[in-house]
C-alpha atoms as a PDB file:
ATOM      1  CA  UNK A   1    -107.765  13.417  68.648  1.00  0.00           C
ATOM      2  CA  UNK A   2    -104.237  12.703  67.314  1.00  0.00           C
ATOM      3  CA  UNK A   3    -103.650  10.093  64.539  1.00  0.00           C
ATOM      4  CA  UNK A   4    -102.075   7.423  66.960  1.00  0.00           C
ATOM      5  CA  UNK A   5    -105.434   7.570  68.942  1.00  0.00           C
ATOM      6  CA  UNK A   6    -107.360   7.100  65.851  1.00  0.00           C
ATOM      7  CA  UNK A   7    -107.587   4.027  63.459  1.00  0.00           C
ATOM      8  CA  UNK A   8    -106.183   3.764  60.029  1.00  0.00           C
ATOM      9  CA  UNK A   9    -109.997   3.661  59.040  1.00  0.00           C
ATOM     10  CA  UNK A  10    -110.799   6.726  60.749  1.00  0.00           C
ATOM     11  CA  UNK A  11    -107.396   8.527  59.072  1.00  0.00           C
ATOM     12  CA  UNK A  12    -107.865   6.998  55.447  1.00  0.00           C
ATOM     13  CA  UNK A  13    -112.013   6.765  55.516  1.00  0.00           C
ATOM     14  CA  UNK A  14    -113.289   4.379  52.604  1.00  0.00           C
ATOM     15  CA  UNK A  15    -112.593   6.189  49.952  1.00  0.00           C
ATOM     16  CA  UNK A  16    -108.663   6.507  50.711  1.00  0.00           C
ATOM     17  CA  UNK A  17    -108.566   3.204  51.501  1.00  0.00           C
ATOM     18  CA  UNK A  18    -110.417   2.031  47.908  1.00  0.00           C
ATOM     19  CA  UNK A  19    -107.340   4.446  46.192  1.00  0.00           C
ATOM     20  CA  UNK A  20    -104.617   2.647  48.548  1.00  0.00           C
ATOM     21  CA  UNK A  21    -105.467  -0.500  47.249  1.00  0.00           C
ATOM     22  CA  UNK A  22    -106.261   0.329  43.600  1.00  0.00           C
ATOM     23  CA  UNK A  23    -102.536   2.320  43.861  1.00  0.00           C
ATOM     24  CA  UNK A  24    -101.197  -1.329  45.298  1.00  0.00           C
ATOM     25  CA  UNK A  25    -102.224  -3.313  42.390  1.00  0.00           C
ATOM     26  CA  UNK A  26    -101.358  -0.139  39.760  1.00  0.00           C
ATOM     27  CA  UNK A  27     -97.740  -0.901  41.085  1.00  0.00           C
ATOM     28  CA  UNK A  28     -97.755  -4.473  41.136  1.00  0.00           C
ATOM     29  CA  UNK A  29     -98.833  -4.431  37.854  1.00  0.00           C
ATOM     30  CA  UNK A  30     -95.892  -2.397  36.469  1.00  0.00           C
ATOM     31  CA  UNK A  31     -92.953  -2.726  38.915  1.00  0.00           C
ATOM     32  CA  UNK A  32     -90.566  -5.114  37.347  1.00  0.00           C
ATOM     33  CA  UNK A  33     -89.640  -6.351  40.762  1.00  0.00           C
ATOM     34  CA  UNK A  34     -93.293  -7.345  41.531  1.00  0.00           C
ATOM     35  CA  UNK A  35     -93.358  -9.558  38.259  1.00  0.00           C
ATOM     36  CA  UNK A  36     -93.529 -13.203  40.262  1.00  0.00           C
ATOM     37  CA  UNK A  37     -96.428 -11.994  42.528  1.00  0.00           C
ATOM     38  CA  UNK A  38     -98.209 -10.201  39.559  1.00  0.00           C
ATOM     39  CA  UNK A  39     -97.591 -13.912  37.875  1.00  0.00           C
ATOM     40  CA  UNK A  40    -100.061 -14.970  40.963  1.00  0.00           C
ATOM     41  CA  UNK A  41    -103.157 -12.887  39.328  1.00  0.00           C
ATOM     42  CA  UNK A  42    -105.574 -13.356  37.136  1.00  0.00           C
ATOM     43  CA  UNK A  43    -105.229 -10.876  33.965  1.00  0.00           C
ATOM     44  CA  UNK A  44    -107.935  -8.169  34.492  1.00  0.00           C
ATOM     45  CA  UNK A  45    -106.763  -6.947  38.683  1.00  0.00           C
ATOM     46  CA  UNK A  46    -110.692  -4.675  39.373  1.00  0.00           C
ATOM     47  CA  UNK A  47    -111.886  -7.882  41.178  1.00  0.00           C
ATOM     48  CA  UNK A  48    -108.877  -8.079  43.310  1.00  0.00           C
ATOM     49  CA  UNK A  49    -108.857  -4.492  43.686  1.00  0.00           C
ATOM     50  CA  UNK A  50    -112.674  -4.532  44.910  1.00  0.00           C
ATOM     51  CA  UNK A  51    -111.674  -7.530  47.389  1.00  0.00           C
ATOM     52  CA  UNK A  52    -108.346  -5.996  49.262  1.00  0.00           C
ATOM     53  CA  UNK A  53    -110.530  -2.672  49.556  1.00  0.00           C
ATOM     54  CA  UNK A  54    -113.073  -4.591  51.294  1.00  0.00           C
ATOM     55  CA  UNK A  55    -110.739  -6.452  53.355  1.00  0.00           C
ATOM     56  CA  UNK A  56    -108.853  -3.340  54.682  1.00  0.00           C
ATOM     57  CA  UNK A  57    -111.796  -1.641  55.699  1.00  0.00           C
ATOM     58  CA  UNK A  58    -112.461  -4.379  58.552  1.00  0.00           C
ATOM     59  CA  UNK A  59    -108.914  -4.811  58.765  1.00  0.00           C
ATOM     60  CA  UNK A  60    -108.055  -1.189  59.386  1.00  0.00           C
ATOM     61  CA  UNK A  61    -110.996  -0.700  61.788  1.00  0.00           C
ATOM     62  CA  UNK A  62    -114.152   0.279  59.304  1.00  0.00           C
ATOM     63  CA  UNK A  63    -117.296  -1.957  58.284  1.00  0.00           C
ATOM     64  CA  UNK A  64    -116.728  -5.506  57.998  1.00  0.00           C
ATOM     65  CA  UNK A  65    -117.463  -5.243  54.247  1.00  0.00           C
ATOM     66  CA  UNK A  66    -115.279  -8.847  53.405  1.00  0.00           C
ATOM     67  CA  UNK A  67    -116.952 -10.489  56.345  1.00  0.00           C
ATOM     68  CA  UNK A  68    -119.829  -9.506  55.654  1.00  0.00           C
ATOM     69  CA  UNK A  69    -119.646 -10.418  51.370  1.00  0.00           C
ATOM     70  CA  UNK A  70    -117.535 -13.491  52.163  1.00  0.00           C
ATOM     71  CA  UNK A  71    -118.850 -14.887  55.715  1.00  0.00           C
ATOM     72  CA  UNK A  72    -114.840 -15.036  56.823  1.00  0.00           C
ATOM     73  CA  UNK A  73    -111.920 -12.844  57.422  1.00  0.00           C
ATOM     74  CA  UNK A  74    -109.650 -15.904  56.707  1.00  0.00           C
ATOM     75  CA  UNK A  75    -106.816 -15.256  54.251  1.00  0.00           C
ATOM     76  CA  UNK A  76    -105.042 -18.420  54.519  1.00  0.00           C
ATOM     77  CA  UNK A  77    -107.143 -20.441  52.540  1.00  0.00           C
ATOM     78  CA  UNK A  78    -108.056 -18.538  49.492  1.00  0.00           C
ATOM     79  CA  UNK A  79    -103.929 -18.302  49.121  1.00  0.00           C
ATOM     80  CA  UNK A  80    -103.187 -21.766  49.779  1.00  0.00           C
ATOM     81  CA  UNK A  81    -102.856 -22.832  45.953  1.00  0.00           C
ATOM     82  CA  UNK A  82     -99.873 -20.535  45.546  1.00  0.00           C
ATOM     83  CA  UNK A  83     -96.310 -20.817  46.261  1.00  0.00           C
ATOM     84  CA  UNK A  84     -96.379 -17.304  49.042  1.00  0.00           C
ATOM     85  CA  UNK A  85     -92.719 -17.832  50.838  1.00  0.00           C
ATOM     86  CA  UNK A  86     -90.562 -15.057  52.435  1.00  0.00           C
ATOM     87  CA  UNK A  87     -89.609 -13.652  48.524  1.00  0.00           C
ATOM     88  CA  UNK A  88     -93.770 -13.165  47.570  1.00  0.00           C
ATOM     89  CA  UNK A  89     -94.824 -11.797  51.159  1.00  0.00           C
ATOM     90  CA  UNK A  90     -91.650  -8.795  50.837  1.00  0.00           C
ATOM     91  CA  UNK A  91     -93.335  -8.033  47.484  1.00  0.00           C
ATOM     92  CA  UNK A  92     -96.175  -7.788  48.545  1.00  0.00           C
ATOM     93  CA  UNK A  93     -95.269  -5.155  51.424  1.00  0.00           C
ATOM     94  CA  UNK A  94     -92.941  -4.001  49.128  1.00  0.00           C
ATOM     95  CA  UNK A  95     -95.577  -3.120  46.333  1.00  0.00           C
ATOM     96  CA  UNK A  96     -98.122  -1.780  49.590  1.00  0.00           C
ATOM     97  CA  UNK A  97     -95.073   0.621  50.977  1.00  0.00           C
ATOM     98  CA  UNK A  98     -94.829   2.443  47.187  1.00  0.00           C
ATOM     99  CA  UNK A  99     -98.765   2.169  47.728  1.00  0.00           C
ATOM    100  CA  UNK A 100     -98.474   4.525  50.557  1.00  0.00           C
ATOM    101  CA  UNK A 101     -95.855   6.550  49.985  1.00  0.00           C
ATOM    102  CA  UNK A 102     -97.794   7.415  46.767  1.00  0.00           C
ATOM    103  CA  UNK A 103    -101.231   8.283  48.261  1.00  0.00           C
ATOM    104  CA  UNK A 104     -99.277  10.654  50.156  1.00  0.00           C
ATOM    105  CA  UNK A 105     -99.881   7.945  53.895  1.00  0.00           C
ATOM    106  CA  UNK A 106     -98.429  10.110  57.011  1.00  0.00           C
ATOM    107  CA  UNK A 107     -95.181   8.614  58.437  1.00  0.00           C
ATOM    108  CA  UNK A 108     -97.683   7.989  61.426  1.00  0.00           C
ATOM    109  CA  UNK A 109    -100.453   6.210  59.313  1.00  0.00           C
ATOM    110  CA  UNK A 110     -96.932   4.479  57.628  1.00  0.00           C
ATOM    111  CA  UNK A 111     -95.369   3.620  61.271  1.00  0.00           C
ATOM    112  CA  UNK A 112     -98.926   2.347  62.604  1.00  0.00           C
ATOM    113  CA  UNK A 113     -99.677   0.120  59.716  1.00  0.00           C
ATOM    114  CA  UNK A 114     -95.953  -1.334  59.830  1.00  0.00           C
ATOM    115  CA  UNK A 115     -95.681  -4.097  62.066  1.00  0.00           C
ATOM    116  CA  UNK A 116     -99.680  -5.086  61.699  1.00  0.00           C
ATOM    117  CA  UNK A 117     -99.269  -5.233  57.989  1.00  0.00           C
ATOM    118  CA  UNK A 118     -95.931  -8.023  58.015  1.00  0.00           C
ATOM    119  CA  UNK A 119     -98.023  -9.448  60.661  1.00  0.00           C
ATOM    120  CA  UNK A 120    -100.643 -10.040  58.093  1.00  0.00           C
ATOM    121  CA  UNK A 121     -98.666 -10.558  54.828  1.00  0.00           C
ATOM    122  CA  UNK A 122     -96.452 -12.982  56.609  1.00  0.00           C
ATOM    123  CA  UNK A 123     -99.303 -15.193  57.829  1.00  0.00           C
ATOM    124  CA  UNK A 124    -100.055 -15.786  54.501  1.00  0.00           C
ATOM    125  CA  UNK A 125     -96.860 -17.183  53.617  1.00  0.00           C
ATOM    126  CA  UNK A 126     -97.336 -21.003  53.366  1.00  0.00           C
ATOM    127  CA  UNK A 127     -93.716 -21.775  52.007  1.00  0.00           C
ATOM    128  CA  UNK A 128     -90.177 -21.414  53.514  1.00  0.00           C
ATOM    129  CA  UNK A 129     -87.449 -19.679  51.433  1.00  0.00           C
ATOM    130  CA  UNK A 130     -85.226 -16.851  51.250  1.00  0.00           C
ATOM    131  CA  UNK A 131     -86.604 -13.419  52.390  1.00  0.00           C
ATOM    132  CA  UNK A 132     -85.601 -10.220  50.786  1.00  0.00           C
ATOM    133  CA  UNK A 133     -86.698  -7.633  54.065  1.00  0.00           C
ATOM    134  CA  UNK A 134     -82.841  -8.157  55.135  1.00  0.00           C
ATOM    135  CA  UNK A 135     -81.634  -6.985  52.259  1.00  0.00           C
ATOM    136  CA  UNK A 136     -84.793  -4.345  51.485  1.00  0.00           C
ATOM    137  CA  UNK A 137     -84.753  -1.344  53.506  1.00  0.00           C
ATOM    138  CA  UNK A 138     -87.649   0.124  52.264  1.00  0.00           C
ATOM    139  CA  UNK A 139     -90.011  -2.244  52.512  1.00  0.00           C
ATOM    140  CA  UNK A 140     -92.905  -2.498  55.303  1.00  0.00           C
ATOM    141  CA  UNK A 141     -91.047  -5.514  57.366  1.00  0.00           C
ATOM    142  CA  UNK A 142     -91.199  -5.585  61.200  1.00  0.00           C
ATOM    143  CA  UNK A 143     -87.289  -5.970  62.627  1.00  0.00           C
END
């Protein structure tokens, strides 16, 4: 069974996917660039850490471990106090590309994950505003 005919799940397993998204906060935490989404957090990032980890596992086709904890899959609402426009959702990706590229991802996990994850990232965004995937070529942004 190639990659493409597996999930990202069933490539990364739990465990990769609990170092992808410690690795994702790691960065936002010290990439200069990421400062005005790191703003977004509270101090101490294990909670958040715990909570994307549980979210991609259902996301990326393992247990439903944030449905299950949090009786929803809805990411709209526990976002809705903060400013998220185009600007915040590229960081995001941005920060979750260096994520990937530095838990070593395939290009095929990378290419599967691409359009799904500005799918996701960009349904969070609850503000219009300038976006910085034009001008970012390395960030995970569909088009």
């Amino acid at each position: 069974m190639s990659n493409s005919e597996r999930t990202p799940y069933q490539i990364l397993g739990g465990e990769g996917i609990r170092h992808l998204a410690n690795v994702f906060y790691d960065i936002m935490d010290t990439l200069p660039e990421a400062g005005p989404l790191r703003a977004m957090h509270a101090a101490e990032l294990q909670p958040m850490k715990i909570k994307l980890a549980e979210y991609l596992t259902g996301w990326m086709g393992g247990p439903p471990l944030y449905a299950n904890k949090y009786d929803t899959v809805c990411m709209t609402t526990p976002h809705a106090a903060y400013h998220i426009g185009p600007a915040e959702r590229d960081l995001w990706l941005l920060c979750m590309d260096k994520a990937l590229e530095q838990t070593g991802a395939s290009e095929e996990l990378v290419a599967m994950l691409k359009v799904p994850m500005f799918r996701i990232a960009d349904a969070i965004r609850n503000k219009a505003g300038p976006s910085s995937a034009a001008t970012n070529p390395n960030i995970i942004a569909a088009g």
